[in-house]
N, C-alpha and C. Protein backbone atom coordinates (compact mmCIF):
# COMPACT_ATOMS: atom_id res chain seq x y z
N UNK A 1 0.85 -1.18 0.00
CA UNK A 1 0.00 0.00 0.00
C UNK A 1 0.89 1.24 0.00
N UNK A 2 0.46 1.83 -1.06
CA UNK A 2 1.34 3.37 -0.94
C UNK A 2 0.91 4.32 0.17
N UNK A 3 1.81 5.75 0.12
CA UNK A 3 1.39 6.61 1.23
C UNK A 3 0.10 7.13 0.67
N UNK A 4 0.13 7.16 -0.58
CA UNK A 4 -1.13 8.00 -0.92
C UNK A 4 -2.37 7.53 -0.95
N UNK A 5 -2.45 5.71 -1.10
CA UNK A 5 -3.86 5.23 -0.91
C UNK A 5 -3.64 5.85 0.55
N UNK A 6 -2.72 4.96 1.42
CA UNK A 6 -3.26 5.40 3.01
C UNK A 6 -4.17 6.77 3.11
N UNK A 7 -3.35 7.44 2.80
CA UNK A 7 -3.67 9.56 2.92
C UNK A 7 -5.57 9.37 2.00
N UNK A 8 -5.99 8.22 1.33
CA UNK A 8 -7.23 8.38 1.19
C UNK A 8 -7.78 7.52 1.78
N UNK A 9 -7.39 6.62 2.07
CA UNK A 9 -8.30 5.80 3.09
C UNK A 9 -9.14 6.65 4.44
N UNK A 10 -7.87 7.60 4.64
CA UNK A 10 -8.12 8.23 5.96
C UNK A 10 -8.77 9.31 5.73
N UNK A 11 -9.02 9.45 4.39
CA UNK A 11 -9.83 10.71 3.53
C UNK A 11 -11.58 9.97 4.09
N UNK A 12 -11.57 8.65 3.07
CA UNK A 12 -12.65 7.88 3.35
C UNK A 12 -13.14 7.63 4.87
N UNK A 13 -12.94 7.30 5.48
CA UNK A 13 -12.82 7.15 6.83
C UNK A 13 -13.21 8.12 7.66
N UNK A 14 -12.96 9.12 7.83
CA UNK A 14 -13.23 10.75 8.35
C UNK A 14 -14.60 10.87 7.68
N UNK A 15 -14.71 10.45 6.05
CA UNK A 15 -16.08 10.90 5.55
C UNK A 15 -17.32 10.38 6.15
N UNK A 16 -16.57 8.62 6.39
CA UNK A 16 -17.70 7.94 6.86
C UNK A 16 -18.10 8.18 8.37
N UNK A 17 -16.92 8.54 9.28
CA UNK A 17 -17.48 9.38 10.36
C UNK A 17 -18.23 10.35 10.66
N UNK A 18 -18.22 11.44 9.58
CA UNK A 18 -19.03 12.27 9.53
C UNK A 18 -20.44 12.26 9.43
N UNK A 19 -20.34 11.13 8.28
CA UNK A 19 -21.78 10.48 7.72
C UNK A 19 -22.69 9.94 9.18
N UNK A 20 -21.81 8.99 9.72
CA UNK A 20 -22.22 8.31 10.56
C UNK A 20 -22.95 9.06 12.27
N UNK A 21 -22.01 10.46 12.42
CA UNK A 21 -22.20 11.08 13.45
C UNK A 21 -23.90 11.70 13.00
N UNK A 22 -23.65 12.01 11.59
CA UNK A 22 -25.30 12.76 11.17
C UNK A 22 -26.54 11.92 11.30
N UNK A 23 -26.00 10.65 11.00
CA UNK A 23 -27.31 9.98 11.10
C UNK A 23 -27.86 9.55 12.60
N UNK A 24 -26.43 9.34 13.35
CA UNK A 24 -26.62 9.61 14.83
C UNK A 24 -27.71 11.02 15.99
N UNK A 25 -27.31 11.90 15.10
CA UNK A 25 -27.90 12.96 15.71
C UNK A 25 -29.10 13.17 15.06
N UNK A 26 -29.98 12.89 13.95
CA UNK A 26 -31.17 12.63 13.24
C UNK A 26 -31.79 11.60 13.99
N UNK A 27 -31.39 10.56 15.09
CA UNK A 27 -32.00 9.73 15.68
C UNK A 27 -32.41 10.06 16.99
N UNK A 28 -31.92 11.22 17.43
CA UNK A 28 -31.72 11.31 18.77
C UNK A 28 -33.21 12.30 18.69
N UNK A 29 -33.48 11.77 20.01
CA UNK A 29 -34.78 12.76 20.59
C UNK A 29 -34.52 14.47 20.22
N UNK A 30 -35.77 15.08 20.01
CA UNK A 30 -35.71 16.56 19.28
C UNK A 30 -35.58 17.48 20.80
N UNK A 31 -34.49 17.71 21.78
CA UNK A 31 -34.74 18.46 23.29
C UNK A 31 -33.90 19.52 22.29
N UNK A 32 -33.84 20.82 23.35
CA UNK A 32 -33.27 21.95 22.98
C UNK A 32 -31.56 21.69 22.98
N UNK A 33 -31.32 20.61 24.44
CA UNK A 33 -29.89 20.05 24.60
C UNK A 33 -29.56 19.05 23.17
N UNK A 34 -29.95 19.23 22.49
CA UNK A 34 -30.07 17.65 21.92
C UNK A 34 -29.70 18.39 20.47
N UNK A 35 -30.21 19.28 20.17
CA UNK A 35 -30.43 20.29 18.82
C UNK A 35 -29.63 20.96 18.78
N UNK A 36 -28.71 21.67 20.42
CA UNK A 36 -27.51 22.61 20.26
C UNK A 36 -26.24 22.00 20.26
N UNK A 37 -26.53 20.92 21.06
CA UNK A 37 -25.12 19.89 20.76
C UNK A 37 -25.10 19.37 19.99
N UNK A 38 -26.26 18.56 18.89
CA UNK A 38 -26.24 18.36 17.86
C UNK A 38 -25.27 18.97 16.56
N UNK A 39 -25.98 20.81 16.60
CA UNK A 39 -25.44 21.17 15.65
C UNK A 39 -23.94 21.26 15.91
N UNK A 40 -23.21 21.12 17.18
CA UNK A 40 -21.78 21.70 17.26
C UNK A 40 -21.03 20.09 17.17
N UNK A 41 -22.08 19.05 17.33
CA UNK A 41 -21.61 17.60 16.91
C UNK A 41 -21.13 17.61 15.32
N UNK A 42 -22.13 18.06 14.68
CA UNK A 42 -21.82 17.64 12.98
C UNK A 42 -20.72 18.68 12.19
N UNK A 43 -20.49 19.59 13.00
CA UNK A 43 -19.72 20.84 12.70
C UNK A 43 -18.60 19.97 12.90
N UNK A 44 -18.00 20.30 14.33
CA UNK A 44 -16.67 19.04 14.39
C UNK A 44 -16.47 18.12 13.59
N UNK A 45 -17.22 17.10 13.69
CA UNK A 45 -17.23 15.87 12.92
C UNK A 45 -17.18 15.73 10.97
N UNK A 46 -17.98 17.11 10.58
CA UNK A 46 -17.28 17.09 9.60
C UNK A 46 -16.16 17.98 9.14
N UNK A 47 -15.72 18.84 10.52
CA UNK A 47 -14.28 19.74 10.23
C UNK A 47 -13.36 18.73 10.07
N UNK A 48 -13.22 17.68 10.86
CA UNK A 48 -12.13 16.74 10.94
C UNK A 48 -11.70 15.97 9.49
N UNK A 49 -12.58 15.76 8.74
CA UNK A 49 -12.17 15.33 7.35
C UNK A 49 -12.11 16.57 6.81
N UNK A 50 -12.97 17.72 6.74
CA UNK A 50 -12.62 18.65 5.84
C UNK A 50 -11.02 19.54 6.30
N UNK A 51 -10.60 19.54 7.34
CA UNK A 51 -8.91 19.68 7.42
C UNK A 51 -8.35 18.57 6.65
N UNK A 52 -8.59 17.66 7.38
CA UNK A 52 -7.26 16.40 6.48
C UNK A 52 -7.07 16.69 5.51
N UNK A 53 -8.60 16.95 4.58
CA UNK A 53 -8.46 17.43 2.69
C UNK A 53 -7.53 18.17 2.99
N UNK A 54 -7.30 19.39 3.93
CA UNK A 54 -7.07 20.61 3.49
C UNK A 54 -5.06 20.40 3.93
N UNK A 55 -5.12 19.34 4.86
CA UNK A 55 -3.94 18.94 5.03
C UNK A 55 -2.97 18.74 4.00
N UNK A 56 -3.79 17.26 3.17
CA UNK A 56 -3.11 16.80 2.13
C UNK A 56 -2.87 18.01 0.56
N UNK A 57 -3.31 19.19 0.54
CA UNK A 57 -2.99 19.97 -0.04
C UNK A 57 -2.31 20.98 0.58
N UNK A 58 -1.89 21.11 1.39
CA UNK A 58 -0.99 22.30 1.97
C UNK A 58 0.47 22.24 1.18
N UNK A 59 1.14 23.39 0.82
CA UNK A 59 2.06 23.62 0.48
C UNK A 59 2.89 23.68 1.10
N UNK A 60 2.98 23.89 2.74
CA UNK A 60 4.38 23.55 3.35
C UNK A 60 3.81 23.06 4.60
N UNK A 61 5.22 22.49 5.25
CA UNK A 61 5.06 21.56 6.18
C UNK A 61 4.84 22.15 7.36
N UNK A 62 4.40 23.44 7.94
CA UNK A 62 3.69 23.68 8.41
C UNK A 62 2.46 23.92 8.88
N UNK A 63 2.29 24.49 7.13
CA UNK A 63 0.36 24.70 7.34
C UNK A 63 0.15 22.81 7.52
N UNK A 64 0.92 22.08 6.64
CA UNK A 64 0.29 20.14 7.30
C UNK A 64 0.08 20.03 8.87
N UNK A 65 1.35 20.38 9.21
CA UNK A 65 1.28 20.11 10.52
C UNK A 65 0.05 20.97 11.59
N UNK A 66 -0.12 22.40 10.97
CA UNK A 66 -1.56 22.87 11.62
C UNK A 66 -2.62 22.68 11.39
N UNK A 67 -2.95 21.93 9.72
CA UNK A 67 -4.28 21.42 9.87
C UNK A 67 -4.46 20.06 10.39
N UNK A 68 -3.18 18.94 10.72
CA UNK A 68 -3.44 17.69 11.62
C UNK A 68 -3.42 18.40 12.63
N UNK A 69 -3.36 19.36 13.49
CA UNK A 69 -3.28 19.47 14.97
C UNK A 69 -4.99 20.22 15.22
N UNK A 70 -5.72 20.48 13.93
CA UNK A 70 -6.73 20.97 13.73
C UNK A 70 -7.55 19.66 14.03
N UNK A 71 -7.36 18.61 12.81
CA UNK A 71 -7.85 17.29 12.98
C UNK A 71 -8.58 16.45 14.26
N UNK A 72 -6.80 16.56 14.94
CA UNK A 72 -6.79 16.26 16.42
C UNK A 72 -7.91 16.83 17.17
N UNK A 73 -7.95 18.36 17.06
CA UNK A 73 -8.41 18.82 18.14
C UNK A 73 -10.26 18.91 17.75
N UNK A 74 -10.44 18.56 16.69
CA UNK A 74 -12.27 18.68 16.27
C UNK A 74 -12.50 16.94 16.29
N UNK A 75 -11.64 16.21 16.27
CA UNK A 75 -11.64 14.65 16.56
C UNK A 75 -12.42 14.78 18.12
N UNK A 76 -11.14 15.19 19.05
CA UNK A 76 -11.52 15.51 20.20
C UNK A 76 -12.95 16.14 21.01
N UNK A 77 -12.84 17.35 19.96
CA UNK A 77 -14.45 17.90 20.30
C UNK A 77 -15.39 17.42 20.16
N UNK A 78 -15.86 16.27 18.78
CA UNK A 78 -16.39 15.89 18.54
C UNK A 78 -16.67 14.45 19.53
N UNK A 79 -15.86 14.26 19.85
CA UNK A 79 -16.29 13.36 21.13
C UNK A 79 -16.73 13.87 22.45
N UNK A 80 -16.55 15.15 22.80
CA UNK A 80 -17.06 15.49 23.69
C UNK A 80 -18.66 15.66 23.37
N UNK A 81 -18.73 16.51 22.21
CA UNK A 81 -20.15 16.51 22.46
C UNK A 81 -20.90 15.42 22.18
N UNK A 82 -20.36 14.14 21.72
CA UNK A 82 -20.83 12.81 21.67
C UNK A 82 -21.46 12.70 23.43
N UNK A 83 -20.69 12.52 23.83
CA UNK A 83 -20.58 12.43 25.34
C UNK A 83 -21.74 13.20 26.30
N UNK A 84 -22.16 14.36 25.32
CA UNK A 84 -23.08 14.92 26.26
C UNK A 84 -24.49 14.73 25.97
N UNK A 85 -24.83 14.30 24.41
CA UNK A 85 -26.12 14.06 23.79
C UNK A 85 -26.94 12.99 24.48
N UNK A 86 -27.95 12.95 24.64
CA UNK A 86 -28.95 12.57 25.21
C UNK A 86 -29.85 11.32 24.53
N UNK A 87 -29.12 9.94 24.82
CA UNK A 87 -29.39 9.15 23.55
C UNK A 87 -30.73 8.25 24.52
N UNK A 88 -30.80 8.90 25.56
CA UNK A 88 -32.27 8.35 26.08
C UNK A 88 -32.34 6.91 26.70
N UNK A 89 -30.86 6.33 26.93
CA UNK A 89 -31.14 5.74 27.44
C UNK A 89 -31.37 4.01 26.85
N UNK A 90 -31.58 4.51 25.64
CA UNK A 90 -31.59 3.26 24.66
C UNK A 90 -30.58 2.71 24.23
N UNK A 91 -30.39 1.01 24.55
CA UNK A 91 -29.37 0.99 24.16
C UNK A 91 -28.54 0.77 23.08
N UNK A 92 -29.74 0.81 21.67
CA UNK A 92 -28.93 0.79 20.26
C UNK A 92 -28.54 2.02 20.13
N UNK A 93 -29.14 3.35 20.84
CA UNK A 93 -28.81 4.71 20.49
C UNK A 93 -27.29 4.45 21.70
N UNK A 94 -27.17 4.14 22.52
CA UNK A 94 -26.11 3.93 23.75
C UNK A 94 -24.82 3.14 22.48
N UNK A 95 -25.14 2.16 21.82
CA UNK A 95 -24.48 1.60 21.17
C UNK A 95 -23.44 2.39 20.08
N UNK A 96 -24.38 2.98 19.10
CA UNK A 96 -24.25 3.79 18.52
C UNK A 96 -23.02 5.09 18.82
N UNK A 97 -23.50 5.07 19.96
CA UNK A 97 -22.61 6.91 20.88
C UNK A 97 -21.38 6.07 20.68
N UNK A 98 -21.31 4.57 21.49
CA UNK A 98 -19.98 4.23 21.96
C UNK A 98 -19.27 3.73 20.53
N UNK A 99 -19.62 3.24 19.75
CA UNK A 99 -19.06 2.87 18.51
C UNK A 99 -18.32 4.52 17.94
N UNK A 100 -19.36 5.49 18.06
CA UNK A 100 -18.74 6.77 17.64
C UNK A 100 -17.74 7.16 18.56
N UNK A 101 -18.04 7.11 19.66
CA UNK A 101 -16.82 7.50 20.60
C UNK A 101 -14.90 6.45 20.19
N UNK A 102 -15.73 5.77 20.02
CA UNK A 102 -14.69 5.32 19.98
C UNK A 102 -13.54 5.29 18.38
N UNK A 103 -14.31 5.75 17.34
CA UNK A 103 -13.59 6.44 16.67
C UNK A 103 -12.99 7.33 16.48
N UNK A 104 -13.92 8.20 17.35
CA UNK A 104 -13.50 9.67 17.41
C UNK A 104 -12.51 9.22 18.17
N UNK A 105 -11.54 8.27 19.01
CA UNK A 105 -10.73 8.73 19.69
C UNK A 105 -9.84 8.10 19.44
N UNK A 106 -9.67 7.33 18.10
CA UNK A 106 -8.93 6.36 17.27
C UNK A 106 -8.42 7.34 16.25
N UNK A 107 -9.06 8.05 15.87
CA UNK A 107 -8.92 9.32 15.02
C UNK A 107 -7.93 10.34 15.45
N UNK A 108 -8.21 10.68 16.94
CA UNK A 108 -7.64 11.93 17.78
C UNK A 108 -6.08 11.09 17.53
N UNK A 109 -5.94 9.37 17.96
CA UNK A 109 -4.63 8.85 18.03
C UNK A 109 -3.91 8.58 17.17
N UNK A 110 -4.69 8.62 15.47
CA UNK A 110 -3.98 8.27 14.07
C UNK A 110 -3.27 10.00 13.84
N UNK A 111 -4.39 11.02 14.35
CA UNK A 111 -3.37 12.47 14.07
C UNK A 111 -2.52 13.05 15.03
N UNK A 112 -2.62 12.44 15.97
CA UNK A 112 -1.48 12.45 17.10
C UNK A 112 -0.04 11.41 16.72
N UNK A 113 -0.35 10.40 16.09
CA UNK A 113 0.84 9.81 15.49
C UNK A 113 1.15 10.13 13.83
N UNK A 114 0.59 10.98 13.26
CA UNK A 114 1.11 11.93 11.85
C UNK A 114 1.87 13.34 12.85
N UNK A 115 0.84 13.73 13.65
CA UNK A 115 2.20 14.77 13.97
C UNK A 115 2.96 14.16 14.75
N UNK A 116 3.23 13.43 15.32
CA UNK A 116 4.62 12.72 15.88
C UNK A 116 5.88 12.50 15.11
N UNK A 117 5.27 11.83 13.76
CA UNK A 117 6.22 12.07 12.31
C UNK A 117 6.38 12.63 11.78
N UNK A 118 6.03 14.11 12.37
CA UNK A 118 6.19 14.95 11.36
C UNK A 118 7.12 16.22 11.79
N UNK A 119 7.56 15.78 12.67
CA UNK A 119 8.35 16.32 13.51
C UNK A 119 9.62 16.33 13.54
C-alpha cells in the first residue's frame, strides 16, 4: 500500500465518520440540549475530514502540521459533544454513541501519530 492510498483511506474514513455522526444525531430525541449539541456535533465531525483534505494539499510543512493538529483537536471535540447528547437511554442509540466514541478517539490517536512524524 502506498502513502497516498493510506492519505485516502483516511480521507474515506473521516467521511464515513461524519456520515455516521449525522445519522446519529437525526435519531436522537428533538430536546433543545439535543439540537444545540447536535449542531456543534456535525460541525466538528465534519471539520475533521474537511482539514485532512485541506492537510493533504498544503504547500508547506507547516500549514500540514496545523491542519493535523486541527484534525486532532475537532476529533476531540467531537467526542465530547458525543458524550453529552442525550441518547435516552436506549441501548442501540447507547451503542451507537460508543461505537462513535470510539472512533472519534482512534482518530484523535492516528493524528497524534502523523504529527509525531512529522516532527
Amino acid at each position: 500500500m502506498t502513502q497516498n492510498s493510506k492519505r485516502y483511506d483516511l480521507e474515506d474514513r473521516t467521511l464515513e465518520y461524519a456520515k455516521k455522526v449525522r445519522v446519529f444525531v437525526k435519531n436522537l430525541r428533538k430536546t433543545v440540549g439535543n439540537l444545540e449539541d447536535g449542531k456543534q456535533l456535525i460541525r466538528a465531525s465534519g471539520s475533521v475530514g474537511a482539514n485532512y483534505i485541506e492537510a493533504n494539499e498544503s504547500l508547506t510543512k507547516k500549514d500540514f502540521v496545523m491542519r493535523i493538529k486541527i484534525c486532532r483537536k475537532e476529533a476531540k471535540e467531537s467526542r465530547y459533544w458525543l458524550m453529552l447528547g442525550d441518547a435516552d437511554g436506549q441501548p442501540e442509540k447507547e451503542n451507537d454513541r460508543g461505537s462513535l466514541i470510539k472512533e472519534a478517539t482512534e482518530l484523535m490517536n492516528i493524528f497524534g501519530a502523523i504529527l509525531a512524524k512529522s516532527k
